[in-house]
C-alpha atoms as a PDB file:
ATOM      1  CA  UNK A   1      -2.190  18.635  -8.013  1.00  0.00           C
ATOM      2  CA  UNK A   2      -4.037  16.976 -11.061  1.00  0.00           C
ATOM      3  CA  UNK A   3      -6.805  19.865 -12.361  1.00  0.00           C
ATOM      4  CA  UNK A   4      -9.266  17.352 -13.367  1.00  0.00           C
ATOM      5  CA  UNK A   5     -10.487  15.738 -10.229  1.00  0.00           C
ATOM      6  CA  UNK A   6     -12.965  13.417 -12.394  1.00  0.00           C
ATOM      7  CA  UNK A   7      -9.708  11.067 -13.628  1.00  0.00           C
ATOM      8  CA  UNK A   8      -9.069  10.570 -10.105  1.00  0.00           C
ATOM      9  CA  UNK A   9     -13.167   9.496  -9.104  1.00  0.00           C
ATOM     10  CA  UNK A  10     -12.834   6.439 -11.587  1.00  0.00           C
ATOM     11  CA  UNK A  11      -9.622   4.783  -9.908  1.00  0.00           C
ATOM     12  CA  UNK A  12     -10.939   5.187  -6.578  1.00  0.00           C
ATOM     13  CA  UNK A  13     -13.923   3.043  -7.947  1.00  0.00           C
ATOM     14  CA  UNK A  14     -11.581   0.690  -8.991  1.00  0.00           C
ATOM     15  CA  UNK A  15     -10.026   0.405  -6.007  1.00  0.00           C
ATOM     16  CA  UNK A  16     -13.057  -0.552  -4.181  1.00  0.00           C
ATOM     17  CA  UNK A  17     -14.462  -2.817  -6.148  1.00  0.00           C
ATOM     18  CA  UNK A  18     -11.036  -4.570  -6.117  1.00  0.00           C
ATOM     19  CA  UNK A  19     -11.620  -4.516  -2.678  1.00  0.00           C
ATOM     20  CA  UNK A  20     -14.981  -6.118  -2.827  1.00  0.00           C
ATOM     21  CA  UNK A  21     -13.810  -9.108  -5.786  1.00  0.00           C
ATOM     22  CA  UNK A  22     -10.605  -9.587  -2.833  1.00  0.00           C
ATOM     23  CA  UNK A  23     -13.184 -10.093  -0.129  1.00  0.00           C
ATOM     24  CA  UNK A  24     -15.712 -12.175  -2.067  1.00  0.00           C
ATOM     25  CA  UNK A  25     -12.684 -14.230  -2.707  1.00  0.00           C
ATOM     26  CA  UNK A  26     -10.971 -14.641   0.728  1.00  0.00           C
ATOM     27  CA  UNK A  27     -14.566 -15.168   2.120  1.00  0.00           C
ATOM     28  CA  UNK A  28     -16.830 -16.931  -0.453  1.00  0.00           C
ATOM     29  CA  UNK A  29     -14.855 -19.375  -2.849  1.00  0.00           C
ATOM     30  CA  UNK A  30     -12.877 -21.876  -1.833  1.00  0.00           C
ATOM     31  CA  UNK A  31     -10.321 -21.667  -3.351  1.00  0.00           C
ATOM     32  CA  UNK A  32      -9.250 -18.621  -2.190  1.00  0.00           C
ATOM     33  CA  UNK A  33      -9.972 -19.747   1.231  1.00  0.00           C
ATOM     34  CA  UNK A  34      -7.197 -22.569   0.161  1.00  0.00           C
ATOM     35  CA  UNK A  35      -4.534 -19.967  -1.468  1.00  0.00           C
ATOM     36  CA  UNK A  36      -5.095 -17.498   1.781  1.00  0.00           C
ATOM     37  CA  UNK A  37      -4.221 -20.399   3.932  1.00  0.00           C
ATOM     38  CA  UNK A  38      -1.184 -22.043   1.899  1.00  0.00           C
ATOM     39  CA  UNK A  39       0.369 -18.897   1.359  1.00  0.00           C
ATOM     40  CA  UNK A  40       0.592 -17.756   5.179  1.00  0.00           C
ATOM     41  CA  UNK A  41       1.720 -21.175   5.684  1.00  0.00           C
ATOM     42  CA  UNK A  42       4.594 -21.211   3.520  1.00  0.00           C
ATOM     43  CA  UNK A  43       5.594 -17.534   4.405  1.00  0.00           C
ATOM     44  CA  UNK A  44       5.978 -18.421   8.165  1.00  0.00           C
ATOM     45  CA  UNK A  45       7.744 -21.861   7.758  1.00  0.00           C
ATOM     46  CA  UNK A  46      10.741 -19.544   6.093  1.00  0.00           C
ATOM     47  CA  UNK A  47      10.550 -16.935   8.889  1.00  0.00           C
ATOM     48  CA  UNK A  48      13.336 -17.999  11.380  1.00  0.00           C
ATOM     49  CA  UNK A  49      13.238 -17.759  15.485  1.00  0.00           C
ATOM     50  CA  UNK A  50      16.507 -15.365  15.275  1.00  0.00           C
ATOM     51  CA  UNK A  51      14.327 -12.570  12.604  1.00  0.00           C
ATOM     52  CA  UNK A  52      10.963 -12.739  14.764  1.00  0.00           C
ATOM     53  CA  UNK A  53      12.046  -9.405  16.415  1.00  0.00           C
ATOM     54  CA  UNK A  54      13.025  -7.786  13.261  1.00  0.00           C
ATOM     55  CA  UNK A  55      10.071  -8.730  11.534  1.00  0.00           C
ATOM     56  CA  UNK A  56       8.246  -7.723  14.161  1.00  0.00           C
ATOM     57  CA  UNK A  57      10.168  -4.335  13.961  1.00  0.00           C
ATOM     58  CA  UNK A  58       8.851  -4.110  10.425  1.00  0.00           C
ATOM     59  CA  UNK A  59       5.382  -4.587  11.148  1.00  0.00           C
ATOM     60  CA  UNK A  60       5.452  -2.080  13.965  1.00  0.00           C
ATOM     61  CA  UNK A  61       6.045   0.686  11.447  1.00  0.00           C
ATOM     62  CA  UNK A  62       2.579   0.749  10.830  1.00  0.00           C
ATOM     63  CA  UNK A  63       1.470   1.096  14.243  1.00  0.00           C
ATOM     64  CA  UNK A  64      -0.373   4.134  15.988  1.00  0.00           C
ATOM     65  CA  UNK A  65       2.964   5.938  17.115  1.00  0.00           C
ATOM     66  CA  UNK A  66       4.153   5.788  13.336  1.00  0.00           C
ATOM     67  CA  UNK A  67       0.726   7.315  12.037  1.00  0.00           C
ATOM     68  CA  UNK A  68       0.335  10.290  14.010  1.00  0.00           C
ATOM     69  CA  UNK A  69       4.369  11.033  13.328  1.00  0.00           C
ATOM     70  CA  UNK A  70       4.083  10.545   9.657  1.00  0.00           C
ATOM     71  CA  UNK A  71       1.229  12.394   9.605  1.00  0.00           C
ATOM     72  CA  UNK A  72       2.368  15.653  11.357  1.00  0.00           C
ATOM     73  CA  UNK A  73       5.447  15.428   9.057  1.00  0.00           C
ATOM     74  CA  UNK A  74       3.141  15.170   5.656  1.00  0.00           C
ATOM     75  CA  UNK A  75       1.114  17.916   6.852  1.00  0.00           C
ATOM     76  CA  UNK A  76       3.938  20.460   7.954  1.00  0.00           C
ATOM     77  CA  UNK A  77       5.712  19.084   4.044  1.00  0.00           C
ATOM     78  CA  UNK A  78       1.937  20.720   2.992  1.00  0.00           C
ATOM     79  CA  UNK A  79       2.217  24.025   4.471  1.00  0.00           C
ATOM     80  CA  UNK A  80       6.056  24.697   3.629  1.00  0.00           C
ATOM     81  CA  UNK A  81       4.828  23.852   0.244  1.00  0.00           C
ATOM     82  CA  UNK A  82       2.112  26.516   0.836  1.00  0.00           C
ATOM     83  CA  UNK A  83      -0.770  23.856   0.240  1.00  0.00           C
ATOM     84  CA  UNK A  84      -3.244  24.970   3.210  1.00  0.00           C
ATOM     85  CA  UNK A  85      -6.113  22.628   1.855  1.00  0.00           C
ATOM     86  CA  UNK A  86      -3.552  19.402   1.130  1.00  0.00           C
ATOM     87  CA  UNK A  87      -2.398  20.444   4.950  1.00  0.00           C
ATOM     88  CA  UNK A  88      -5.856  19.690   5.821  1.00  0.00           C
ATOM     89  CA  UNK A  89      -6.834  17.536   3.568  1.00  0.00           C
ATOM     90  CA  UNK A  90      -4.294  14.579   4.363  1.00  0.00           C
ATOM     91  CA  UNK A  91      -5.585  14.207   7.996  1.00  0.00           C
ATOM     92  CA  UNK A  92      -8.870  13.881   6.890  1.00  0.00           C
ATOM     93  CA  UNK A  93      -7.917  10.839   4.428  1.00  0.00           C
ATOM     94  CA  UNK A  94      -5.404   9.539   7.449  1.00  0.00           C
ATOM     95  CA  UNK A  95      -8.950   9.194   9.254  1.00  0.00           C
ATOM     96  CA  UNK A  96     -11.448   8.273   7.412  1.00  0.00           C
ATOM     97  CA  UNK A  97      -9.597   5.152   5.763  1.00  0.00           C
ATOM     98  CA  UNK A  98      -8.233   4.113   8.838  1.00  0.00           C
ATOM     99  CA  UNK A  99     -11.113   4.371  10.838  1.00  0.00           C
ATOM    100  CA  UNK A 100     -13.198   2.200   8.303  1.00  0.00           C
ATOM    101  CA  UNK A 101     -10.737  -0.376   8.367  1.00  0.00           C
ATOM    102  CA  UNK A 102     -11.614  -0.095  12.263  1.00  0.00           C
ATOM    103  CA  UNK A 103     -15.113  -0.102  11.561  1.00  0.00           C
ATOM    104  CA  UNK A 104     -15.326  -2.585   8.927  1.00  0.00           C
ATOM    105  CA  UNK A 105     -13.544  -6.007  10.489  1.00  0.00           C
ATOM    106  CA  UNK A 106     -16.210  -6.654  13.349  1.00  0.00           C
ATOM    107  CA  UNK A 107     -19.055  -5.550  10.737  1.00  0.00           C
ATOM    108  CA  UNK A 108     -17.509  -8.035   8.361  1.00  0.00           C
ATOM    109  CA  UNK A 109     -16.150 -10.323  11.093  1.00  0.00           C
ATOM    110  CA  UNK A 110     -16.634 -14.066   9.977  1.00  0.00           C
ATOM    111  CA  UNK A 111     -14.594 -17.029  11.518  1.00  0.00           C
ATOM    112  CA  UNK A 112     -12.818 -18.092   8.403  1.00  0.00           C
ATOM    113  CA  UNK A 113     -11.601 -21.884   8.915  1.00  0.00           C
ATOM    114  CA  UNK A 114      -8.011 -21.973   7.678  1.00  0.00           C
ATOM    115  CA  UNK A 115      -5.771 -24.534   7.609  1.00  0.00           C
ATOM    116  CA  UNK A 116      -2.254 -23.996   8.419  1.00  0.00           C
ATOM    117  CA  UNK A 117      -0.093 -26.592   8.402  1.00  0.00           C
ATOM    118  CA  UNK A 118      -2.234 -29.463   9.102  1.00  0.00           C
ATOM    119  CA  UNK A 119      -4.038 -27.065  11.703  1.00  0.00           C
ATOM    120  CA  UNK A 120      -7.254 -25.287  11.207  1.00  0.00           C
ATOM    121  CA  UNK A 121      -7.190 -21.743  12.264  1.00  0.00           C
ATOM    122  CA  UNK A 122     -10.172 -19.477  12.845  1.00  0.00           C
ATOM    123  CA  UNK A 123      -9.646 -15.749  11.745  1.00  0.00           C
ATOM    124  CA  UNK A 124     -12.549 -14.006  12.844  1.00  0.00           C
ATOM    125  CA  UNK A 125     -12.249 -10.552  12.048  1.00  0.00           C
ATOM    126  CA  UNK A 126      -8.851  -9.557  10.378  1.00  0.00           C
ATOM    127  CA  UNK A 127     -10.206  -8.223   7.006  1.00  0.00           C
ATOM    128  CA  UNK A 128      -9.092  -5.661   5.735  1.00  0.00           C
ATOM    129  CA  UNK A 129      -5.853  -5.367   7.391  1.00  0.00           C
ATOM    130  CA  UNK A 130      -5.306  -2.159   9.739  1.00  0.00           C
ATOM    131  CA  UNK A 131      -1.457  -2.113   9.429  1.00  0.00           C
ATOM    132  CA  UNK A 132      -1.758  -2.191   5.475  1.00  0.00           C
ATOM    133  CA  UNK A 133      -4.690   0.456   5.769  1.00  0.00           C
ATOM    134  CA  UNK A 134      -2.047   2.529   7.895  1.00  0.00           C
ATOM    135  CA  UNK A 135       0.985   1.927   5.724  1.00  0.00           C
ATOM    136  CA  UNK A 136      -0.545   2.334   2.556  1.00  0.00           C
ATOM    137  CA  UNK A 137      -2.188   5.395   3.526  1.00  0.00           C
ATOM    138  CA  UNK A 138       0.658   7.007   4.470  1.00  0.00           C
ATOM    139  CA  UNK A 139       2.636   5.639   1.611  1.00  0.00           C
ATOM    140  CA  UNK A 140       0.156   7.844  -0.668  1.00  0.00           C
ATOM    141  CA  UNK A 141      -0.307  10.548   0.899  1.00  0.00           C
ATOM    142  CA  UNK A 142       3.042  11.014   0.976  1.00  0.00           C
ATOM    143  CA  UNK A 143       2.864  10.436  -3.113  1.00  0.00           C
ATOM    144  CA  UNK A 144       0.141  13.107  -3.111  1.00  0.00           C
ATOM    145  CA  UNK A 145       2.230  15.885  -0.597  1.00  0.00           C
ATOM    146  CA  UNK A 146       5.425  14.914  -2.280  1.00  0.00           C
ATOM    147  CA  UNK A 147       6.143  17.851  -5.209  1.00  0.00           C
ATOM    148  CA  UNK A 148       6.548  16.666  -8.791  1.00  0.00           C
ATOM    149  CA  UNK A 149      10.013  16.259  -8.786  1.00  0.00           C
ATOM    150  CA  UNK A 150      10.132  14.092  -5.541  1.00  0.00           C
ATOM    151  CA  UNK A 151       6.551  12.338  -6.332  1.00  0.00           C
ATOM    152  CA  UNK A 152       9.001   9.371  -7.980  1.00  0.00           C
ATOM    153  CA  UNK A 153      11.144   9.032  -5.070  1.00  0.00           C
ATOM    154  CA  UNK A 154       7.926   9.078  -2.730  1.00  0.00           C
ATOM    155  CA  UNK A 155       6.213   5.963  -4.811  1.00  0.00           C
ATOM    156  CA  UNK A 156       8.988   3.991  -4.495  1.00  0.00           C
ATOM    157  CA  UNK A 157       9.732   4.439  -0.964  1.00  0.00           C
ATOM    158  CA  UNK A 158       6.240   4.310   0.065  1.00  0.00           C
ATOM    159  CA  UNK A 159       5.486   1.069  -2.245  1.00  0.00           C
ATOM    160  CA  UNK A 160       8.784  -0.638  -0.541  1.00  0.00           C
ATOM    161  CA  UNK A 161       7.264   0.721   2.648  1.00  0.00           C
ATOM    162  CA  UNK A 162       3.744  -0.569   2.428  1.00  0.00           C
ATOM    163  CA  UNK A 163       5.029  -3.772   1.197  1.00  0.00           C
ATOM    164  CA  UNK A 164       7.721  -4.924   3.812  1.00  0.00           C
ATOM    165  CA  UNK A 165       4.485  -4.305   6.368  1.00  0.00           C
ATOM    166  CA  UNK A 166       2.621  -6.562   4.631  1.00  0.00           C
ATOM    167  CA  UNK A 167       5.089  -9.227   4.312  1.00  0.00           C
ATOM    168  CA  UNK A 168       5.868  -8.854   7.834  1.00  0.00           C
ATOM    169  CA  UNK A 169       2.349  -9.542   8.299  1.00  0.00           C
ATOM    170  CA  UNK A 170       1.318 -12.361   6.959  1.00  0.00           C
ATOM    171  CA  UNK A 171       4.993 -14.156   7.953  1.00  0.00           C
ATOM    172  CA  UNK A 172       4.189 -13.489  11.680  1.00  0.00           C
ATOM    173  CA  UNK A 173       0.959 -14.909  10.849  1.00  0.00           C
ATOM    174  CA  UNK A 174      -1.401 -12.269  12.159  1.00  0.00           C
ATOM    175  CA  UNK A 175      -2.975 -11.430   8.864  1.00  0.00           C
ATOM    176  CA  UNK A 176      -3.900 -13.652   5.835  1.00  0.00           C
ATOM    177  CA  UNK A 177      -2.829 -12.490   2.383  1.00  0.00           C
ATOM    178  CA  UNK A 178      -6.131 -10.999   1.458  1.00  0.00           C
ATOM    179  CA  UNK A 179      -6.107  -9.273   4.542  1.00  0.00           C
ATOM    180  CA  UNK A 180      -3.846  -7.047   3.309  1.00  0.00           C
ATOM    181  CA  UNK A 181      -4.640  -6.629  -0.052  1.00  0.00           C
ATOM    182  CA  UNK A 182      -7.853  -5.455   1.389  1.00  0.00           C
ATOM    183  CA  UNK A 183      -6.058  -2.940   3.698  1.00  0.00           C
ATOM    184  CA  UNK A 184      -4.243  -1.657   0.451  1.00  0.00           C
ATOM    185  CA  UNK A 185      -7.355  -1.163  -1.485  1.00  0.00           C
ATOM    186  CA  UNK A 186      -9.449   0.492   1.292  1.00  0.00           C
ATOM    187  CA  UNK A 187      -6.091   3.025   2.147  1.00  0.00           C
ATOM    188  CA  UNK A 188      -6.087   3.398  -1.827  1.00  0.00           C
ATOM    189  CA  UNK A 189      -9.965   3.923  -2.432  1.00  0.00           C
ATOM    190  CA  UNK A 190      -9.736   6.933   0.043  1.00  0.00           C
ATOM    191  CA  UNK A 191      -6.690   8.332  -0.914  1.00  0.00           C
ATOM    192  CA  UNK A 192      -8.089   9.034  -4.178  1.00  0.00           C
ATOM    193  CA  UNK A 193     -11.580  10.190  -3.059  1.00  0.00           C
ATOM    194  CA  UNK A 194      -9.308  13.316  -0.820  1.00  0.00           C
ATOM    195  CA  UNK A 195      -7.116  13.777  -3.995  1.00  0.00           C
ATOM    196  CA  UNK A 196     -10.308  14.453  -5.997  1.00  0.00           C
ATOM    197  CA  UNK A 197     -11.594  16.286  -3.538  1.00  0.00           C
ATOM    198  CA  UNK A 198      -8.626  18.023  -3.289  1.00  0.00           C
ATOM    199  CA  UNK A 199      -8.216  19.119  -6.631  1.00  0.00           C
ATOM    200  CA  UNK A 200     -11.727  20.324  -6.955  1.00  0.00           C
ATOM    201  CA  UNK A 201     -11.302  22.723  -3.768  1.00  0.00           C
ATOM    202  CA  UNK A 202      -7.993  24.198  -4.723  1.00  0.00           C
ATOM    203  CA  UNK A 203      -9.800  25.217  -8.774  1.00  0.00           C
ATOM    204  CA  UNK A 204     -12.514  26.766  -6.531  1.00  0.00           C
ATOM    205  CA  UNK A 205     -10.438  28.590  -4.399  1.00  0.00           C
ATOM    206  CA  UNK A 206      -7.366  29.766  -5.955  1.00  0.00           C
ATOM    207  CA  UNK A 207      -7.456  32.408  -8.759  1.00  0.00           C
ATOM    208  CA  UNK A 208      -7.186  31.188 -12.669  1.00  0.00           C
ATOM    209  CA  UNK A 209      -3.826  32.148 -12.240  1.00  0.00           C
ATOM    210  CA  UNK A 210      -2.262  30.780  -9.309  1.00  0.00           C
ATOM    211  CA  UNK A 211      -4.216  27.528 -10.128  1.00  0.00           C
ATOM    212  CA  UNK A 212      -2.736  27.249 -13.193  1.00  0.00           C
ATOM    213  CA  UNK A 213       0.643  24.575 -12.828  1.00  0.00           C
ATOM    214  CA  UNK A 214       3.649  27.077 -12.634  1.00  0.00           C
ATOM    215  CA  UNK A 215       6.796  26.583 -14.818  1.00  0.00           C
ATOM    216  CA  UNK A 216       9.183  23.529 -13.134  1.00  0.00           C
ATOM    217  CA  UNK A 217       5.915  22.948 -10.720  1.00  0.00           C
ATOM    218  CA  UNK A 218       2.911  22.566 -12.559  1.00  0.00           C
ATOM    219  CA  UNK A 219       3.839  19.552 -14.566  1.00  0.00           C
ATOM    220  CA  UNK A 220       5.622  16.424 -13.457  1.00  0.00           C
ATOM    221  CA  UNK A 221       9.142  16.968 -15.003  1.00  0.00           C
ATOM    222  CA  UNK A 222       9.796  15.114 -18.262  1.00  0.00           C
ATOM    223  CA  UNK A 223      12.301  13.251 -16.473  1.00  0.00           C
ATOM    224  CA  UNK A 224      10.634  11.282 -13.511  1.00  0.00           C
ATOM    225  CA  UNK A 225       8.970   8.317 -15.792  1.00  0.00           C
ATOM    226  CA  UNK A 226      12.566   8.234 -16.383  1.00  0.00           C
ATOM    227  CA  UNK A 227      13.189   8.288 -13.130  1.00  0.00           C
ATOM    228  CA  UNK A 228      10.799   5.714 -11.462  1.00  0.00           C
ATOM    229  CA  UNK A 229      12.001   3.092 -14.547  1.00  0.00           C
ATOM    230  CA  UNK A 230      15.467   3.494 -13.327  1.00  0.00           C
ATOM    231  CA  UNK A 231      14.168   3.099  -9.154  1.00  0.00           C
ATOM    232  CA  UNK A 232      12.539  -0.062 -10.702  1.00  0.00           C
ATOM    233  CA  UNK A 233      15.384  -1.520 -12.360  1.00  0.00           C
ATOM    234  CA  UNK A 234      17.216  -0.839  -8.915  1.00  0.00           C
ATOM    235  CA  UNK A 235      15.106  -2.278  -7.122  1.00  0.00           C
ATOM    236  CA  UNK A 236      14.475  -5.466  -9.456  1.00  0.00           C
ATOM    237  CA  UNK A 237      18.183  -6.035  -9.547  1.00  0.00           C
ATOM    238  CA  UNK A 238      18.378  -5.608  -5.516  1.00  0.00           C
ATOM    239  CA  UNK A 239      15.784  -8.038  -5.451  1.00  0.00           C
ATOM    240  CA  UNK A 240      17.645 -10.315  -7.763  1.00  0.00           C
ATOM    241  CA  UNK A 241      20.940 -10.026  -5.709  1.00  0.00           C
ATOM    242  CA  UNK A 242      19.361 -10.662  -2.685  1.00  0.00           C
ATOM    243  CA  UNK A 243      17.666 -13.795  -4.133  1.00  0.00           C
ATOM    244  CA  UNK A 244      20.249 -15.106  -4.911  1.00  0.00           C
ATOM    245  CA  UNK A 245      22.288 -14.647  -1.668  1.00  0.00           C
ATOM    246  CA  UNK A 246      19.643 -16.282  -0.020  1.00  0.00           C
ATOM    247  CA  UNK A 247      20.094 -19.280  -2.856  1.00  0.00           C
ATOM    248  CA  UNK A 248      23.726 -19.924  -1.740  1.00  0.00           C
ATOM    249  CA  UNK A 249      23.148 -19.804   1.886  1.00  0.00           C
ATOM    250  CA  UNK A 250      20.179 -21.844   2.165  1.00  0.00           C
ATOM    251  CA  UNK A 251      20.552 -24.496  -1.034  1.00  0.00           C
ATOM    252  CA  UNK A 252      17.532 -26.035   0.095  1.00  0.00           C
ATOM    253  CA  UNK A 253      15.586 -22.717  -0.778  1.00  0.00           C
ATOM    254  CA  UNK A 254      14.901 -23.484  -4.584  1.00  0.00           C
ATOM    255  CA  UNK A 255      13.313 -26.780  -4.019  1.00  0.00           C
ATOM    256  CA  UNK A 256      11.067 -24.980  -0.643  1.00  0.00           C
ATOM    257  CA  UNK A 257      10.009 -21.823  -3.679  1.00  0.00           C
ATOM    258  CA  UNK A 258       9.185 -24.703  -6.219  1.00  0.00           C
ATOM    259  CA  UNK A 259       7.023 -26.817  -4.145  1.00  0.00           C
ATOM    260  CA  UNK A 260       5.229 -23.412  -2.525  1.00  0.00           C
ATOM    261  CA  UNK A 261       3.413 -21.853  -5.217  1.00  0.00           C
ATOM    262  CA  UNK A 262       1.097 -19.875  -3.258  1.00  0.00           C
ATOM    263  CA  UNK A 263       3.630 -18.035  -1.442  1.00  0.00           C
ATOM    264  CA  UNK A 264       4.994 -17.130  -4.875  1.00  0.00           C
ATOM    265  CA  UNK A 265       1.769 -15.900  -5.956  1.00  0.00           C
ATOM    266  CA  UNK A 266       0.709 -14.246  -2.540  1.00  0.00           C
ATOM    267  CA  UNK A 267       4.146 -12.438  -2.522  1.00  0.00           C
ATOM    268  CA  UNK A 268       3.884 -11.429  -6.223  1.00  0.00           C
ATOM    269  CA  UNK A 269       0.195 -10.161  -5.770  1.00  0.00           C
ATOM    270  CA  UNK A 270       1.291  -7.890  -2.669  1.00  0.00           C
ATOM    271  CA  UNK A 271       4.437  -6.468  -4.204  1.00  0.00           C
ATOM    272  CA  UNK A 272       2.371  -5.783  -7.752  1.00  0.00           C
ATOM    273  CA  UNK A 273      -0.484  -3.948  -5.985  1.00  0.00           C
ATOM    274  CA  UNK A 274       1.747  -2.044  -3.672  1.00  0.00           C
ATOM    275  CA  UNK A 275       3.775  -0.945  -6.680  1.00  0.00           C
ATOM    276  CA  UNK A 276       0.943  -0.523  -8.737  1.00  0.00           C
ATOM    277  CA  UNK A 277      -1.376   1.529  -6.308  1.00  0.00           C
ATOM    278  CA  UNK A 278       1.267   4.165  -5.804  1.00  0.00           C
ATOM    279  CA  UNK A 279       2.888   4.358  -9.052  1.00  0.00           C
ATOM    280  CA  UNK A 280      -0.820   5.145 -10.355  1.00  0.00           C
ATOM    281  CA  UNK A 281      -1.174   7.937  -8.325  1.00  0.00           C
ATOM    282  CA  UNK A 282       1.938   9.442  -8.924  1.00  0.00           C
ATOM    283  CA  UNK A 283       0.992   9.086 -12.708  1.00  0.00           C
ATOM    284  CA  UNK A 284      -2.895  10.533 -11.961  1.00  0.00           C
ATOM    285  CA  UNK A 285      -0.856  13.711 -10.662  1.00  0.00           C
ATOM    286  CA  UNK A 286       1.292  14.305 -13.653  1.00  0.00           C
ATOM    287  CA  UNK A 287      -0.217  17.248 -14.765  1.00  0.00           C
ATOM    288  CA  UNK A 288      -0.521  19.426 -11.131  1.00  0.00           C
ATOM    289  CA  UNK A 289       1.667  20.642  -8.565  1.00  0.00           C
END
């Protein structure tokens, strides 16, 4: 755990206000409006009748059942670790960023006109997104429980994770892009308010020197930058390979990415903040248990 809570208070301010310039632009300029609606357009004319229930499947992982499982599992990770406060401490994020996504659609409800398809569709109160609040949450968190030489392991996963929900979401259609970029900033924001917290409690209460990092657990191991470069390069090339399988079985798909710009961009915008929110806490850690 990082021993200088203060790094961790000025990302979680960048977080929000992310999340404020994402809602000022899903709800206030129109062309966002316009990119929010394209985008959810063009992922669902791609989805096909035959991968509804999978995708469904996908977007279920974020549901209630998941949370409390996930949770129980990060906390008991906590106390076989020996980390009483993260034990206690992860529930309390699990909460309080999930319940303000709760909180926060019907105070921020506003019937957003989108068109989809030809067809306007009214999306009164679906920012920010509870599944992406849930599954980036717990994508963190598990960052944060995970210990330094796992922490690379846990970003990827969890970013992979946290990004399949929201794809799954906005191709079944019951979220709009910013929806979940929203949920990933809110799940993000409070995340890094516990770590802080965290940190601070844990140099109060522990002695100097059982708060100092320990030798092989006190510092991320020079070898897990290494590591998440090499997870990335997987994961590009997967990418890449699966692209292109998709190329030779559906020729028509080049021509449908071309002409669909704003699903590019919507996809690339959640895969880059998913990636990016996770990877930077792993990185904010580097120097605690």
């Amino acid at each position: 755990m990082s021993r200088r809570p203060f790094t961790l208070l000025p990302l979680a301010l960048a977080c929000a206000l992310g999340a404020l310039a994402v809602w000022l632009a899903a709800f206030a300029v129109p062309v966002g409006q316009r990119l929010d609606g394209a985008a959810m357009a063009a992922f669902g004319a791609v989805v096909e009748t035959r991968l509804q229930p999978s995708i469904q499947g996908a977007a279920g992982l974020a549901g209630l059942l998941p949370l409390i499982i996930v949770a129980a599992a990060l906390v008991c990770v906590a106390l076989l670790r020996g980390r009483w406060l993260m034990a206690a401490t992860v529930p309390v994020i699990l909460l309080a960023a999930n319940l303000f996504t709760q909180l926060a659609k019907p105070s921020l409800a506003h019937p957003r006109i989108v068109e989809l398809s030809g067809i306007q569709g009214t999306y009164p109160a679906s920012w920010p997104s509870g599944h992406s609040t849930v599954a980036m949450s717990l994508a963190l968190c598990a960052v944060l429980v995970a210990g330094p030489r796992l922490r690379p392991y846990a970003a990827v996963l969890g970013a992979a994770y946290a990004i399949a929900v929201g794809y799954s979401l906005v191709a079944l259609g019951w979220h709009l892009p910013s929806d979940v970029l929203g949920g990933y900033l809110a799940a993000a924001t409070f995340t890094l308010l516990g770590a802080a917290a965290l940190a601070r409690l844990e140099e109060l209460h522990l002695q100097p020197s059982t708060a100092a990092p320990r030798a092989g657990r006190g510092a991320i191991v020079p070898g897990a930058p290494r590591s998440l470069g090499m997870l990335a390069v997987a994961g590009l090339t997967t990418f890449v390979i699966c692209g292109l399988a998709l190329l030779a079985r559906h020729p028509g798909a080049a021509g449908y990415v071309s002409s669909n710009p704003a699903a590019i961009l919507a996809a690339a915008g959640i895969a880059a903040l998913g990636a990016a929110l996770t990877a930077s806490l792993m990185l904010a850690l580097r120097s605690g248990r």
